[in-house]
N, C-alpha and C. Protein backbone atom coordinates (compact mmCIF):
# COMPACT_ATOMS: atom_id res chain seq x y z
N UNK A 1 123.00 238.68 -36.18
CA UNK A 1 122.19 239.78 -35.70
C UNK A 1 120.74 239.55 -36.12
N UNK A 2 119.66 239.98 -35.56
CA UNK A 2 118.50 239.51 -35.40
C UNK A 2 117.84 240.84 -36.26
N UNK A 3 116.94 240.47 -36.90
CA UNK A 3 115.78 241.71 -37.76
C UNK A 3 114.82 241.56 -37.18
N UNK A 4 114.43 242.48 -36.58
CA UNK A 4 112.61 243.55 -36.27
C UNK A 4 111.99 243.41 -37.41
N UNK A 5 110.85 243.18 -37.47
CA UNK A 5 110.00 243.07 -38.72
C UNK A 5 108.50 243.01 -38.00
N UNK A 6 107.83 244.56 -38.55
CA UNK A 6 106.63 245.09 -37.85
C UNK A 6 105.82 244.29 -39.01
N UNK A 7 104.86 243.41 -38.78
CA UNK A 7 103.53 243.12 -39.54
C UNK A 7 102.50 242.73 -39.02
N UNK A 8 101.37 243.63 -39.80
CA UNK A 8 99.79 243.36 -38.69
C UNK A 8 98.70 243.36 -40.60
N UNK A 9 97.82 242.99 -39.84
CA UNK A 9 96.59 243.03 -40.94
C UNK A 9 96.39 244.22 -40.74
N UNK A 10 95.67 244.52 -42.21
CA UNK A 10 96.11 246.04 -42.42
C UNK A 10 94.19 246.31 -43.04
N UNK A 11 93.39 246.87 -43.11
CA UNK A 11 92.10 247.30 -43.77
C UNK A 11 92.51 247.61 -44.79
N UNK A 12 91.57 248.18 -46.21
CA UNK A 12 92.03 248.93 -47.11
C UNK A 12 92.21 250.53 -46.62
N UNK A 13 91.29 250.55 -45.81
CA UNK A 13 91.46 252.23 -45.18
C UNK A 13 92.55 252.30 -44.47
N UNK A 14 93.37 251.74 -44.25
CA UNK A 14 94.50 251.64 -43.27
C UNK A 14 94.53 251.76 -42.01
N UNK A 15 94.08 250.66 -41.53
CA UNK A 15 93.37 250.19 -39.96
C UNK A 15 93.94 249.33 -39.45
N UNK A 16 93.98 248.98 -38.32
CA UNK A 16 94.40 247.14 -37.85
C UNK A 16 93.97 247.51 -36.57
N UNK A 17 92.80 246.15 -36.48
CA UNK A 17 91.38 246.56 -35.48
C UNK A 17 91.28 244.96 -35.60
N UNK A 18 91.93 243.98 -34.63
CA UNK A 18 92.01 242.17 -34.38
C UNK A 18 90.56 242.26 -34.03
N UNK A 19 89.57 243.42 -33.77
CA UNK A 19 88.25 242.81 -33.48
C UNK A 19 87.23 243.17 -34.60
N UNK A 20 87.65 244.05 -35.77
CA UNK A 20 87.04 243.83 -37.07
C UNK A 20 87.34 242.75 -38.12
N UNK A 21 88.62 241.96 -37.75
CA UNK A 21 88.60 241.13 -39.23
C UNK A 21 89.52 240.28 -38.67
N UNK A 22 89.37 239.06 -38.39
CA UNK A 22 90.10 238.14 -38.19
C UNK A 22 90.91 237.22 -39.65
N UNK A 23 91.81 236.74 -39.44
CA UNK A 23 92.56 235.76 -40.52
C UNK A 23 91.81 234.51 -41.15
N UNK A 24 91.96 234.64 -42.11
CA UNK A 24 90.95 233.41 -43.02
C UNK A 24 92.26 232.36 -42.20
N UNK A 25 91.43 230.86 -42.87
CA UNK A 25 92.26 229.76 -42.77
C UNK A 25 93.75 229.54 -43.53
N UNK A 26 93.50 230.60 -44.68
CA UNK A 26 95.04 230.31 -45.14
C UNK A 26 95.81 231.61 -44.29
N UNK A 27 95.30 232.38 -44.30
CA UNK A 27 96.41 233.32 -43.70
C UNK A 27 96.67 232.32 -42.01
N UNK A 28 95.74 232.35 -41.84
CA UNK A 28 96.06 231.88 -40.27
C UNK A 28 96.98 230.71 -40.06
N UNK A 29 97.01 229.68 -41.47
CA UNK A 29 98.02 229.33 -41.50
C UNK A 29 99.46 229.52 -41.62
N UNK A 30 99.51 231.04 -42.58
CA UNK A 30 101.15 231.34 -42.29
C UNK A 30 101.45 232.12 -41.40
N UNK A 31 100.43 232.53 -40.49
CA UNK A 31 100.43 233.33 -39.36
C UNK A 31 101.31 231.93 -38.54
N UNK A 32 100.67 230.79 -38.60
CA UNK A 32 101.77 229.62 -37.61
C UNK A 32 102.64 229.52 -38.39
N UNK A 33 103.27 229.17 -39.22
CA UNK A 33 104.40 228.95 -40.40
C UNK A 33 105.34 230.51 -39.65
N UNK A 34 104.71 230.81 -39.23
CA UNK A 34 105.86 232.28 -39.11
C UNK A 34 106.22 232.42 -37.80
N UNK A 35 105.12 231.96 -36.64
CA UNK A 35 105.54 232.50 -35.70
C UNK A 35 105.89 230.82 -34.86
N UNK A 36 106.24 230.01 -35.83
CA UNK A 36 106.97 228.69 -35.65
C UNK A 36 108.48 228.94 -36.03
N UNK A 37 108.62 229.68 -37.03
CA UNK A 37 110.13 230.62 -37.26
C UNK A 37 111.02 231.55 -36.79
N UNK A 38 109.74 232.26 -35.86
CA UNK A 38 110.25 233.71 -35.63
C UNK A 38 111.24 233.11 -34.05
N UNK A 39 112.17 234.12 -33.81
CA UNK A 39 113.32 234.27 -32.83
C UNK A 39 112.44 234.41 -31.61
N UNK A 40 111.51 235.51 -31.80
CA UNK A 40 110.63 236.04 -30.64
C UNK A 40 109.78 236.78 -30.98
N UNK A 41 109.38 237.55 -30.12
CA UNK A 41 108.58 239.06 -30.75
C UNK A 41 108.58 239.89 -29.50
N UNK A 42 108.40 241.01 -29.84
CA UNK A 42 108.47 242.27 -29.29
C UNK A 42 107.13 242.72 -28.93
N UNK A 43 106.44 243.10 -27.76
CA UNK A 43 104.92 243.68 -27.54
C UNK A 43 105.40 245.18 -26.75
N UNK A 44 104.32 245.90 -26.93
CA UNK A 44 103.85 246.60 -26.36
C UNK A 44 102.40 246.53 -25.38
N UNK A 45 102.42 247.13 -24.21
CA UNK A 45 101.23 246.65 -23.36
C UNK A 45 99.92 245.97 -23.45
N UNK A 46 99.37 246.85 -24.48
CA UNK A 46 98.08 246.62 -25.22
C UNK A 46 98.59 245.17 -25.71
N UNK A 47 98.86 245.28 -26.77
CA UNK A 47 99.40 244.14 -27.49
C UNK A 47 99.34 242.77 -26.72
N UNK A 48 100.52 243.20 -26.15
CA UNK A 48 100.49 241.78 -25.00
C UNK A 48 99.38 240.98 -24.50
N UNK A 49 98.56 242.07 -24.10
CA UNK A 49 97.50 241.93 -23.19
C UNK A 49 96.69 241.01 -24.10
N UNK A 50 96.39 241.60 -25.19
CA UNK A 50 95.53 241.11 -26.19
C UNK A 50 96.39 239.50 -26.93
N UNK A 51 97.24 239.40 -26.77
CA UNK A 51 97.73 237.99 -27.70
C UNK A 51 98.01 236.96 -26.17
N UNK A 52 97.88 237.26 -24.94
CA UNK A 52 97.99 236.30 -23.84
C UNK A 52 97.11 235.31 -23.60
N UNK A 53 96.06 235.86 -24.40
CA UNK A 53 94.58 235.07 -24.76
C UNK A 53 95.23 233.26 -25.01
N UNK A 54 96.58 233.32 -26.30
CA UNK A 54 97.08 232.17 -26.14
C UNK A 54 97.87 231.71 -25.17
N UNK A 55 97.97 231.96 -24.08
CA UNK A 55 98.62 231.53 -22.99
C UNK A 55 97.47 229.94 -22.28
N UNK A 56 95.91 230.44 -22.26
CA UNK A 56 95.59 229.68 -21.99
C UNK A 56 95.06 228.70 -22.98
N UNK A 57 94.39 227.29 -22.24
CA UNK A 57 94.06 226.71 -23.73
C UNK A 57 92.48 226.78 -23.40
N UNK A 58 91.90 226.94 -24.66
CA UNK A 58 90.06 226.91 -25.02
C UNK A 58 89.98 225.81 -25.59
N UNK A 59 88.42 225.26 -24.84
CA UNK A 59 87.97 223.85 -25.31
C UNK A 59 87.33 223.88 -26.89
N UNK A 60 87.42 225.24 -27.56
CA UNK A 60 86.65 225.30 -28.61
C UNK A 60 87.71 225.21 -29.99
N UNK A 61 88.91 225.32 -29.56
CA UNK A 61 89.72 225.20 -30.14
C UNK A 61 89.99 224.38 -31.05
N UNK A 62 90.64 224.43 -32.39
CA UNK A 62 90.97 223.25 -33.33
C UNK A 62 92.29 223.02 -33.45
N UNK A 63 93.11 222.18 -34.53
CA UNK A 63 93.86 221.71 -34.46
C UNK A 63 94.85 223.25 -34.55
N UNK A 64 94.55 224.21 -35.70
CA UNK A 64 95.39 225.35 -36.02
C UNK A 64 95.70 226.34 -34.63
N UNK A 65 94.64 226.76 -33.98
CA UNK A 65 94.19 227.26 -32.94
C UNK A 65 95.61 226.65 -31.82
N UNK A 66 95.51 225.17 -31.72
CA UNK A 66 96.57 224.52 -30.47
C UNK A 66 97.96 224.54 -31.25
N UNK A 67 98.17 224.27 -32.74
CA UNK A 67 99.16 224.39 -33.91
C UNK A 67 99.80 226.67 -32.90
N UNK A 68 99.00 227.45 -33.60
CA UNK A 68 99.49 228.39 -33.22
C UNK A 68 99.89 228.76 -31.65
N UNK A 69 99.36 227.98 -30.93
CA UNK A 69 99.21 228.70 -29.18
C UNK A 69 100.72 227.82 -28.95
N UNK A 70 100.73 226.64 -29.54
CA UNK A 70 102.58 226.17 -29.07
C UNK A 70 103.35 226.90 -29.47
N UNK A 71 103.69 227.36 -30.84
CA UNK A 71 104.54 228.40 -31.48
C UNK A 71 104.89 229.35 -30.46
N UNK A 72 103.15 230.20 -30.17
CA UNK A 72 103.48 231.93 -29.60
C UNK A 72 104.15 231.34 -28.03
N UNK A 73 103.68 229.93 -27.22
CA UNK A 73 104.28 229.84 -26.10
C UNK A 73 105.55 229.39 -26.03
N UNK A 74 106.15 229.03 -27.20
CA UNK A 74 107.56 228.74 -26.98
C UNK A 74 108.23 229.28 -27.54
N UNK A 75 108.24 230.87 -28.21
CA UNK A 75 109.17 231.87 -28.04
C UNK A 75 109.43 232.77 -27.17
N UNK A 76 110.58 233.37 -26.90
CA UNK A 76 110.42 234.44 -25.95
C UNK A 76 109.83 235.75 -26.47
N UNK A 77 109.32 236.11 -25.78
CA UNK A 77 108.67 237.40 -25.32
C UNK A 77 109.24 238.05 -25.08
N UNK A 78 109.25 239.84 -25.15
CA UNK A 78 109.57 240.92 -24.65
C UNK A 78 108.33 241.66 -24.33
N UNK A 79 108.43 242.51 -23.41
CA UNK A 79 107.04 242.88 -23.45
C UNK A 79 107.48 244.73 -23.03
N UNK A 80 107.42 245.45 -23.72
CA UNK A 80 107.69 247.04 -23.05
C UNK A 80 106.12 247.89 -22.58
N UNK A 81 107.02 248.00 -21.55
CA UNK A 81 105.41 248.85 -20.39
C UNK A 81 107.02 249.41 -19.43
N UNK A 82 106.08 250.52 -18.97
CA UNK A 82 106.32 250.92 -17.52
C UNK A 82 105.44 250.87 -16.37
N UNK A 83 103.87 250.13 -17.45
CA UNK A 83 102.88 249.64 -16.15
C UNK A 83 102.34 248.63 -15.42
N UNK A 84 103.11 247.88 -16.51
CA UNK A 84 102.53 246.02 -15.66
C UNK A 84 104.07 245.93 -15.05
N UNK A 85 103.74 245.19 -13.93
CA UNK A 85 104.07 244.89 -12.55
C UNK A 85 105.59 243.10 -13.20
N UNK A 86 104.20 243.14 -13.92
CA UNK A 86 105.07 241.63 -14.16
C UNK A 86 104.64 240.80 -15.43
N UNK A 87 104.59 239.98 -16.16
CA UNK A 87 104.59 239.38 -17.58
C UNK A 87 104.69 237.65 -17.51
N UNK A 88 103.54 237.11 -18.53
CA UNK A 88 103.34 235.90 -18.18
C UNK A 88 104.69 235.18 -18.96
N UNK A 89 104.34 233.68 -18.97
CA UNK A 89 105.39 232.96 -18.88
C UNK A 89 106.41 232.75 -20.36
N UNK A 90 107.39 232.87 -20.32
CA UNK A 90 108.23 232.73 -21.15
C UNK A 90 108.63 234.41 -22.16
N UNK A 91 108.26 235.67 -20.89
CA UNK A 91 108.51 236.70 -21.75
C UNK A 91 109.28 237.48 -20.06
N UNK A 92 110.05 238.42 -20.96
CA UNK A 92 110.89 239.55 -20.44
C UNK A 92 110.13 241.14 -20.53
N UNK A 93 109.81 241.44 -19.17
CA UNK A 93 109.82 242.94 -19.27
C UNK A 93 110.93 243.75 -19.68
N UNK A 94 110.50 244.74 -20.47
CA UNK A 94 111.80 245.38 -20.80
C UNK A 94 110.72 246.81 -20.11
N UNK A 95 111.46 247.66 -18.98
CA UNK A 95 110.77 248.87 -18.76
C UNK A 95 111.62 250.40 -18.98
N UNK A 96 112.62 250.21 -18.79
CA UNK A 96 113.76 251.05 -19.29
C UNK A 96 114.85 251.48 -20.07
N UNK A 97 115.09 252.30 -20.91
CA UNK A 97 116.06 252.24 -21.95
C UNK A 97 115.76 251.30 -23.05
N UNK A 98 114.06 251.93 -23.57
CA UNK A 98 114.09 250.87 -24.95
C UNK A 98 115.14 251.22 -25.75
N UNK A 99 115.71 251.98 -26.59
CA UNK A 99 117.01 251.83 -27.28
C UNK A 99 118.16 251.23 -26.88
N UNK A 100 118.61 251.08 -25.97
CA UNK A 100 119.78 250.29 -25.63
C UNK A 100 119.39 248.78 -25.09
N UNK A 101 117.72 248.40 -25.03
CA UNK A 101 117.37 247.41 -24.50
C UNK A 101 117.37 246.31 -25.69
N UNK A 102 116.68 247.38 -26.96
CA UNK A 102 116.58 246.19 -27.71
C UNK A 102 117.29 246.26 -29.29
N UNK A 103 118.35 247.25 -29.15
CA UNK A 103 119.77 247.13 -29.40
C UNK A 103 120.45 246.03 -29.08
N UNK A 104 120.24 245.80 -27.92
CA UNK A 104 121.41 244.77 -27.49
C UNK A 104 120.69 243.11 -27.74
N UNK A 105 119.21 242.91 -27.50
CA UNK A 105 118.67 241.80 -27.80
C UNK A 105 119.27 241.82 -29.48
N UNK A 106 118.85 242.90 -30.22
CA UNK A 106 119.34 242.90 -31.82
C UNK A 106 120.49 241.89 -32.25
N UNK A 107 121.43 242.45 -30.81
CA UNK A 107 123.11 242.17 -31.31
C UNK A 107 122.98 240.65 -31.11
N UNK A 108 122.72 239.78 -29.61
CA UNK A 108 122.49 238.92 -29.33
C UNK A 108 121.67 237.39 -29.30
N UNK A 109 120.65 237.81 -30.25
CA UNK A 109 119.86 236.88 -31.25
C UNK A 109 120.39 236.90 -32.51
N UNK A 110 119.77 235.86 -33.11
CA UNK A 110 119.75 235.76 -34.84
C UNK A 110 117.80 235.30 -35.01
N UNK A 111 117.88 235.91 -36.08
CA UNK A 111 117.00 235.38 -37.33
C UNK A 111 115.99 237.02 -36.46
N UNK A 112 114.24 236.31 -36.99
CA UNK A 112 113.71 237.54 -37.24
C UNK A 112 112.65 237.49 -35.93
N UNK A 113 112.69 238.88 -35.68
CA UNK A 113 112.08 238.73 -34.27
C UNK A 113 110.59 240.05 -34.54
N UNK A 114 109.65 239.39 -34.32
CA UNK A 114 108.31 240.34 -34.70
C UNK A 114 108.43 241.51 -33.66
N UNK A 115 107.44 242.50 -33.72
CA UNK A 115 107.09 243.51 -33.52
C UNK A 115 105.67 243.50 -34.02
N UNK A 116 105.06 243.45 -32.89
CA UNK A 116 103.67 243.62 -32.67
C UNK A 116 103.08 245.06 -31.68
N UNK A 117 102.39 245.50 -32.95
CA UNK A 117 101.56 246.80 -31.92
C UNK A 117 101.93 247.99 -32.79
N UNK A 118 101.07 248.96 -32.89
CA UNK A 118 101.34 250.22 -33.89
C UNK A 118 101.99 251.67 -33.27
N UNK A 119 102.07 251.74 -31.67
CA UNK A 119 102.53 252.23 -30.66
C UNK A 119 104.15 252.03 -30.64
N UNK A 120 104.30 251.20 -30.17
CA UNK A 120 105.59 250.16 -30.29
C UNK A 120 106.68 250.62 -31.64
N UNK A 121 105.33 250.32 -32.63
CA UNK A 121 106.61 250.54 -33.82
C UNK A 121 106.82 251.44 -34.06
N UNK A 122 105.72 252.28 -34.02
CA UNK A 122 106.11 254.03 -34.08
C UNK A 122 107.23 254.09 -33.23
N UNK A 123 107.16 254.19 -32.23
CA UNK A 123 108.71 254.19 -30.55
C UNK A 123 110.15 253.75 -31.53
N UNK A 124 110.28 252.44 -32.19
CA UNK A 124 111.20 251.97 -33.14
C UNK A 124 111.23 252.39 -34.46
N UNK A 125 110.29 252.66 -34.63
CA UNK A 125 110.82 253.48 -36.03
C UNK A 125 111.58 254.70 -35.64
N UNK A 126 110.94 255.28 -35.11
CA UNK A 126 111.74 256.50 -34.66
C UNK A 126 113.17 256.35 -34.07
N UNK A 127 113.86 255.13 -33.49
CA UNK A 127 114.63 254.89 -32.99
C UNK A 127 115.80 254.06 -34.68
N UNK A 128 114.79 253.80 -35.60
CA UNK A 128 115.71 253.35 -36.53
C UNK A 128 116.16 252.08 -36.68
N UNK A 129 115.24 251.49 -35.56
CA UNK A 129 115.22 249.70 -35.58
C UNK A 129 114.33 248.93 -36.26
N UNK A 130 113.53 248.98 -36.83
CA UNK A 130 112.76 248.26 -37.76
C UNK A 130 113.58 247.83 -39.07
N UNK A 131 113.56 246.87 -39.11
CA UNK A 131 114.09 246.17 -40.36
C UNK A 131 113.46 245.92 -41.64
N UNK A 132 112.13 245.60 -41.61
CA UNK A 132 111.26 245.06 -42.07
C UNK A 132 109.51 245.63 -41.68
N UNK A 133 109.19 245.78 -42.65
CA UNK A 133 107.52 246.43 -42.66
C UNK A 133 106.80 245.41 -43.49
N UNK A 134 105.69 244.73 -42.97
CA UNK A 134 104.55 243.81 -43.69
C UNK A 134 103.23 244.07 -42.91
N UNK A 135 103.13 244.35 -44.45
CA UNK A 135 101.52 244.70 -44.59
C UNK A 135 100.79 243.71 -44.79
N UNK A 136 99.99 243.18 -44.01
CA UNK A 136 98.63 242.35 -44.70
C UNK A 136 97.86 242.87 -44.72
N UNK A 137 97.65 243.34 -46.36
CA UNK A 137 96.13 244.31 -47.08
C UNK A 137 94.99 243.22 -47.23
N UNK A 138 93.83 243.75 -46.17
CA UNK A 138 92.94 243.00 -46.58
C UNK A 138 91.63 243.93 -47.05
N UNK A 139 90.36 243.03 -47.55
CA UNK A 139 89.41 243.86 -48.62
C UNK A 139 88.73 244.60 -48.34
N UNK A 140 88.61 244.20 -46.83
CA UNK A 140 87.35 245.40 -45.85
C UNK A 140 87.99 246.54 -45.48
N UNK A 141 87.10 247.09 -45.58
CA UNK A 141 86.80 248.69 -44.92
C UNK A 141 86.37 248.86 -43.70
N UNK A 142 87.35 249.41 -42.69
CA UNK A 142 86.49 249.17 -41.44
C UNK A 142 86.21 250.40 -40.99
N UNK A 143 86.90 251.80 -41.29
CA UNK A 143 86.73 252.87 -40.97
C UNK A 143 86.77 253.55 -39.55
N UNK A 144 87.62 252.87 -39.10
CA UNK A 144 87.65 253.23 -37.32
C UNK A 144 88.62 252.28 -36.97
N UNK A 145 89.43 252.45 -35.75
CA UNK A 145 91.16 251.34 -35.17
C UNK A 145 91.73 252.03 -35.23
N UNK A 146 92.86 251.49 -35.02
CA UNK A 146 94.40 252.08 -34.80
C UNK A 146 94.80 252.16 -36.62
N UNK A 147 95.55 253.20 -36.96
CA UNK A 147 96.57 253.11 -38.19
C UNK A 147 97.63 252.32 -38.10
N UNK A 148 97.94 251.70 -39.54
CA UNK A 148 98.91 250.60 -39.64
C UNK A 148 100.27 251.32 -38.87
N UNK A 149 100.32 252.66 -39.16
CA UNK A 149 101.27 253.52 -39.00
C UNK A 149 100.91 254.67 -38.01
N UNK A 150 101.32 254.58 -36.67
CA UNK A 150 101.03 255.19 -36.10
C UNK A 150 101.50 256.59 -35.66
N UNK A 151 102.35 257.21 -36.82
CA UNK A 151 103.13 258.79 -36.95
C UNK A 151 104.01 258.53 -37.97
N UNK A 152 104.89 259.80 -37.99
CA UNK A 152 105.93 259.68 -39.55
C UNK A 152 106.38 258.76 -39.59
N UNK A 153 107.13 258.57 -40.69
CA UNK A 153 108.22 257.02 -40.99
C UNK A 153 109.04 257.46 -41.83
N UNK A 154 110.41 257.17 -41.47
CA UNK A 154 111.35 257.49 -42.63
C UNK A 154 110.80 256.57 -44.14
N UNK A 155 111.46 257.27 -45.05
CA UNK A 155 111.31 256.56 -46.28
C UNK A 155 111.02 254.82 -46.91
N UNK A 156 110.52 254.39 -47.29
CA UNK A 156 110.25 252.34 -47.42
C UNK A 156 110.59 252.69 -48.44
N UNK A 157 111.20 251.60 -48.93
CA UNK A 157 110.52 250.72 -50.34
C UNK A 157 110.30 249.82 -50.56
N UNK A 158 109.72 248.85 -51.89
CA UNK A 158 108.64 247.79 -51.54
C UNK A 158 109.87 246.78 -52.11
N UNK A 159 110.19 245.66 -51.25
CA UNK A 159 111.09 244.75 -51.42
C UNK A 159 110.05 243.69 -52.19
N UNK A 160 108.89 243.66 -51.83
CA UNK A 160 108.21 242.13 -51.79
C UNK A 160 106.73 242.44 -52.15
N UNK A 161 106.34 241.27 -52.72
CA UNK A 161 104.48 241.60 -52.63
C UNK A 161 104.24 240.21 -53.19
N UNK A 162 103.01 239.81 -52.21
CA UNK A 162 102.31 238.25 -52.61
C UNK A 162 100.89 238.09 -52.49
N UNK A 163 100.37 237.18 -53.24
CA UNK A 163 99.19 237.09 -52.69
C UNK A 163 98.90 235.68 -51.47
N UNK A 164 98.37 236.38 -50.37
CA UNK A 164 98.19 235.10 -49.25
C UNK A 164 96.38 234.65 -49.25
N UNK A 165 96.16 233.27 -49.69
CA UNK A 165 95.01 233.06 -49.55
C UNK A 165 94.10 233.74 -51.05
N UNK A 166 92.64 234.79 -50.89
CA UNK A 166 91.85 235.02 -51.74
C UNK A 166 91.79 236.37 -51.40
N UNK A 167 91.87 236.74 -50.47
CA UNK A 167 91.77 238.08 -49.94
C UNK A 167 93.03 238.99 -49.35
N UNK A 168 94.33 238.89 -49.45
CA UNK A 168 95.08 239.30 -48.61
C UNK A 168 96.69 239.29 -49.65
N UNK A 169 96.95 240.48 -50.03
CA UNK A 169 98.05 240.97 -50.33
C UNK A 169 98.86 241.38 -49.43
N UNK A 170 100.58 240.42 -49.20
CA UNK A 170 101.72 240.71 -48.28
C UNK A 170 102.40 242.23 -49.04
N UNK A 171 103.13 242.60 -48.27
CA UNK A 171 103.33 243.95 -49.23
C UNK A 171 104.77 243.99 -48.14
N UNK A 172 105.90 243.85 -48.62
CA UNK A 172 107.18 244.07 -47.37
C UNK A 172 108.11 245.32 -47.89
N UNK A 173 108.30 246.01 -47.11
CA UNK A 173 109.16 247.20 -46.79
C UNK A 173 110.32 246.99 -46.24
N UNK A 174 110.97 247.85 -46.73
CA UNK A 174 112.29 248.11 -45.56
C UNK A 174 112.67 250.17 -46.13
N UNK A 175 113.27 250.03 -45.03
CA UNK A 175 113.70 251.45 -44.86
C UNK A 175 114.51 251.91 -46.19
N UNK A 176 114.00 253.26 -46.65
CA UNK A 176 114.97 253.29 -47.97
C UNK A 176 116.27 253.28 -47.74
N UNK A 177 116.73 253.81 -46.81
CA UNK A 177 118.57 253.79 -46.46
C UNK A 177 119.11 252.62 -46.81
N UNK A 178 118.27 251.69 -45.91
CA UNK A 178 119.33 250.11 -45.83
C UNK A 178 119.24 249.63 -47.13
N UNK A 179 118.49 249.96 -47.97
CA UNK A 179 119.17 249.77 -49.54
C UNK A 179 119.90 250.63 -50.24
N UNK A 180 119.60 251.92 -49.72
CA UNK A 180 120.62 253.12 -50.29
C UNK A 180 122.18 252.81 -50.14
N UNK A 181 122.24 252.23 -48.70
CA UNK A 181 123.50 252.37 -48.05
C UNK A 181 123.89 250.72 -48.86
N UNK A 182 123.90 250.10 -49.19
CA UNK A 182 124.31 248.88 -50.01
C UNK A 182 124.82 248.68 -51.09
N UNK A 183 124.16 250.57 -52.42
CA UNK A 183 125.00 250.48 -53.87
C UNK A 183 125.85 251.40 -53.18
């Protein structure tokens, strides 16, 4: 069975705004280290829209840059909307019955499949599918974006914490139940 695991760069104010603070070189390195691992990932519209950027290739590009754009193009995709028409290459619209849609991807993959977008995860949290919460705390203040957390959340607790790079504390969650329910 496959784990959901929501993680975005996070502000200290609790923001995630991809056009205030981009990934140093080490994070951006385990940003590929991860999404060279991951099963797939999960978008929401916005989202999508915004990471298709690697679909094409830029001449300005470096080695990490073409390193990450193979990764994100050779997993599958999900993409949930009820407003795009259609979804670029190597991803699945999902437009109906997100709970039973990605329930059943859950059952039918293994290993860990991202969740990208703060919309999105709110929709799954609420649904009780998130497995996994990572935070990348970084030092700026941006004071304006989306919240890491985009409405209530059942209970976390902190499984994990690292330092990535000079600037950027991992911080991983999971739902308090799924450890409750284990003693």
């Amino acid at each position: 069975m496959a784990r959901l695991v929501f993680g975005m760069n996070q502000s200290l104010d609790g923001y995630v705004d991809h056009l205030a603070f981009g990934p140093s070189a080490t994070l951006f390195q385990h940003f590929i280290a991860e999404a060279q691992g991951q099963a797939g990932s999960i978008y929401g519209r916005r989202m999508y829209e915004v990471m298709r950027y690697w679909d094409d290739e830029h001449p300005e590009w470096g080695a990490a840059e073409h390193a990450f754009a193979a990764a994100w193009r050779k997993q599958p995709k999900w993409v949930v909307s009820r407003s795009l028409a259609s979804v670029g290459p190597n991803a699945t619209l999902v437009r109906d019955d997100l709970e039973g849609s990605i329930r059943a991807l859950k059952a039918e993959r293994h290993g860990e499949i991202e969740v990208a977008g703060p919309d999105l995860a709110k929709s799954l949290t609420e649904l009780g599918l998130i497995d996994e919460y990572r935070i990348y705390r970084r030092h700026g203040v941006v004071g304006q974006g989306k919240p890491y957390v985009a409405g209530p959340r059942r209970p976390l607790r902190l499984v994990a914490s690292d330092r990535i790079g000079e600037d950027v504390i991992r911080l991983a969650y999971v739902p308090a139940s799924s450890l409750d329910s284990s003693h």
